[in-house]
Protein backbone atom coordinates (compact mmCIF):
# COMPACT_ATOMS: atom_id res chain seq x y z
CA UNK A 1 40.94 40.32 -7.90
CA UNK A 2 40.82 37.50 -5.23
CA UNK A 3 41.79 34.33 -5.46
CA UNK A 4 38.92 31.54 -4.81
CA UNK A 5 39.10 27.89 -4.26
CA UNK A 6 36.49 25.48 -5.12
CA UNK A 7 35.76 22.76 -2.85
CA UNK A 8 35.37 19.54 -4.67
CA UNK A 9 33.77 16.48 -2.71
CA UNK A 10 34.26 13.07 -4.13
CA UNK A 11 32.30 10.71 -3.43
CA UNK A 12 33.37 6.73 -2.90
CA UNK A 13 33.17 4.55 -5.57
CA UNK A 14 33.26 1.15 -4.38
CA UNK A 15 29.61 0.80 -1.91
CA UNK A 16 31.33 -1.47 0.47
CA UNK A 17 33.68 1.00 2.14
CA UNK A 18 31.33 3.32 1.64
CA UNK A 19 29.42 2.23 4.74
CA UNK A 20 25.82 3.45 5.60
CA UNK A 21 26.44 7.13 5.69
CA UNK A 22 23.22 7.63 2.90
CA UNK A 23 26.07 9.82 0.82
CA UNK A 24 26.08 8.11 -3.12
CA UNK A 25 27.35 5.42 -3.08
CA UNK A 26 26.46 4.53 -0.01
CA UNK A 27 24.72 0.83 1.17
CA UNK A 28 21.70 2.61 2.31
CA UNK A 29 18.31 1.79 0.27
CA UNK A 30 16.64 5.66 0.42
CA UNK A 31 13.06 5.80 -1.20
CA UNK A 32 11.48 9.17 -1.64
CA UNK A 33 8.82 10.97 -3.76
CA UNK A 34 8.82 13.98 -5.03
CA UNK A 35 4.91 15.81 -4.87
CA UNK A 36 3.07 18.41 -5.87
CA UNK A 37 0.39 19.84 -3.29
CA UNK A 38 -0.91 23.41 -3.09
CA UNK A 39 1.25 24.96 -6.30
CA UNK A 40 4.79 23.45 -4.17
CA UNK A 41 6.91 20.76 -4.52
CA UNK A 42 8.12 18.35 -1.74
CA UNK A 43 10.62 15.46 -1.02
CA UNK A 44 8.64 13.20 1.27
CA UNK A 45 10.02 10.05 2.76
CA UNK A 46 7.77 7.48 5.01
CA UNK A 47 7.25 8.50 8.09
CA UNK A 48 8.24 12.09 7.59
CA UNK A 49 5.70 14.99 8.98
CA UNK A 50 5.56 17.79 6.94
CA UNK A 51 3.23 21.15 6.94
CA UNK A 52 1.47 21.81 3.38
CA UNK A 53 -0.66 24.08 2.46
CA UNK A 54 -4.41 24.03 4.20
CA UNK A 55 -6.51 21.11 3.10
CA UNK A 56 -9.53 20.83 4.11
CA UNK A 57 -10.03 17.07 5.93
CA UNK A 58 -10.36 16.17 9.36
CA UNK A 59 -7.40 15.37 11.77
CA UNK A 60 -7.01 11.39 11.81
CA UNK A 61 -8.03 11.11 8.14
CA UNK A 62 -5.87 9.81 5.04
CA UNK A 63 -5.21 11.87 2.30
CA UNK A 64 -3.44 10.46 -1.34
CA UNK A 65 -1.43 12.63 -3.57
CA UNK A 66 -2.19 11.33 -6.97
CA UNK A 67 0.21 13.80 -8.43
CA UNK A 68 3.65 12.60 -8.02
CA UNK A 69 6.72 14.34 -9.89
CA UNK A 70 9.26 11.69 -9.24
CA UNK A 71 9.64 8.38 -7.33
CA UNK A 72 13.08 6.39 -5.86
CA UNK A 73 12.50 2.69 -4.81
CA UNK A 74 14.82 0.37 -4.53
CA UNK A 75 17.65 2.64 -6.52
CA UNK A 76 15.51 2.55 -9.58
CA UNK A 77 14.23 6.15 -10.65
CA UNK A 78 11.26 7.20 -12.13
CA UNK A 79 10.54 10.08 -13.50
CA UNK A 80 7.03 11.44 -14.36
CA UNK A 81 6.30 13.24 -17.65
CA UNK A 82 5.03 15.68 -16.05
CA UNK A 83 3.63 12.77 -13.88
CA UNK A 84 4.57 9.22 -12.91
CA UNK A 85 1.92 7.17 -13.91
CA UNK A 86 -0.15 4.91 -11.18
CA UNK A 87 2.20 6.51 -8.29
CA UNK A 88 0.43 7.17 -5.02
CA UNK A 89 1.50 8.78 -2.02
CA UNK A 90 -0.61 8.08 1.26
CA UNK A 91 -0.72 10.35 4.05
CA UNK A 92 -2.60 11.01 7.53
CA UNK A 93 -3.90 14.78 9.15
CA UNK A 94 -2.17 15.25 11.91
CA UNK A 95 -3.37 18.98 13.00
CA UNK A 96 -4.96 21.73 11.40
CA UNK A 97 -3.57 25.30 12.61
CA UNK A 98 -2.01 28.73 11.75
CA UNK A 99 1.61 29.55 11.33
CA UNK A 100 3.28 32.18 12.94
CA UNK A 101 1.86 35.74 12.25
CA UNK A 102 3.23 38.22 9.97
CA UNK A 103 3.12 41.50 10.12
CA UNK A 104 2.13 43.85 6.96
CA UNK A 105 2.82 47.22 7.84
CA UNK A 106 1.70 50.09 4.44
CA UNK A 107 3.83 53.51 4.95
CA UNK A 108 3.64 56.69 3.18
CA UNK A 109 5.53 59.78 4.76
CA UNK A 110 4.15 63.39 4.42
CA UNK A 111 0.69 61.78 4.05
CA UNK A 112 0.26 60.42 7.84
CA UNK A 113 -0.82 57.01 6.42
CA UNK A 114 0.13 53.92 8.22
CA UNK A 115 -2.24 50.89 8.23
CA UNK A 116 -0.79 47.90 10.21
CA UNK A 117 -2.27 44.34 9.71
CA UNK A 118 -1.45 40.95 10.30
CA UNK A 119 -1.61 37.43 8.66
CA UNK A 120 -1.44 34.24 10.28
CA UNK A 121 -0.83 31.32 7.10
CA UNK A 122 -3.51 27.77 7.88
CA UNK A 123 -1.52 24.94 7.32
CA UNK A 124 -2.45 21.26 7.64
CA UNK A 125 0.23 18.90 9.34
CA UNK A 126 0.53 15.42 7.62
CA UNK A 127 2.47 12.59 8.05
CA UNK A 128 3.54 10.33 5.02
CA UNK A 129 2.78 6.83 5.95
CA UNK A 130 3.44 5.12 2.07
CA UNK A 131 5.06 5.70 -0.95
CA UNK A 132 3.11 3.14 -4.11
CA UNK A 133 4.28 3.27 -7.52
């Protein structure tokens, strides 16, 4: 047997000394969403750019996510059941493209069978430009 030690992090409780580090507690007004976009979820922020699954729209275009999970404005929190109701998160296509490629390569010894393929994933770069609720 070892012995462990848990770390514990506390966390001011008075907002003024807390300063703006964006810790709890903190002075710093965050707002986020939380949506749902190609069967993932994702914390988006204004002005963040984030890669999502391929959608099919042209680069320079606007795209809403009508289903939001979760919203933080102002330090109030809502929280959708399963969806927050008249929430709206506006986007723009930055790029279309292809990730990185993969490679797939099958195996089967005594046989002499190897197949070797590759996969590049499409992705579609977006920036979030508003958060509405």
């Amino acid at each position: 047997m070892s012995n462990s030690t848990l770390a514990v992090i506390k966390t001011p409780k008075d907002p003024v000394s807390a300063g703006p580090t964006g810790q709890a507690g903190g002075k710093n007004k965050i707002d986020f969403a939380v949506i749902r976009t190609g069967g993932k979820q994702y914390i988006v922020r204004p002005g963040q750019k984030l890669k999502i699954e391929k959608i099919e729209k042209e680069v320079g275009q606007e795209i809403v996510f009508n289903e939001v999970l979760l919203v933080v404005e102002n330090e109030k929190t809502k929280i959708g059941t399963p969806l927050v109701e008249n929430a709206k998160v506006k986007a723009k296509v930055l790029t279309q493209g292809k990730g990185k490629k993969v490679i797939i390569l099958k195996f089967k010894p005594k046989t002499r069978y190897h197949k070797k393929m590759g996969h590049r994933q499409p992705y579609t770069e977006v920036e979030i430009e508003s958060i509405e609720s």
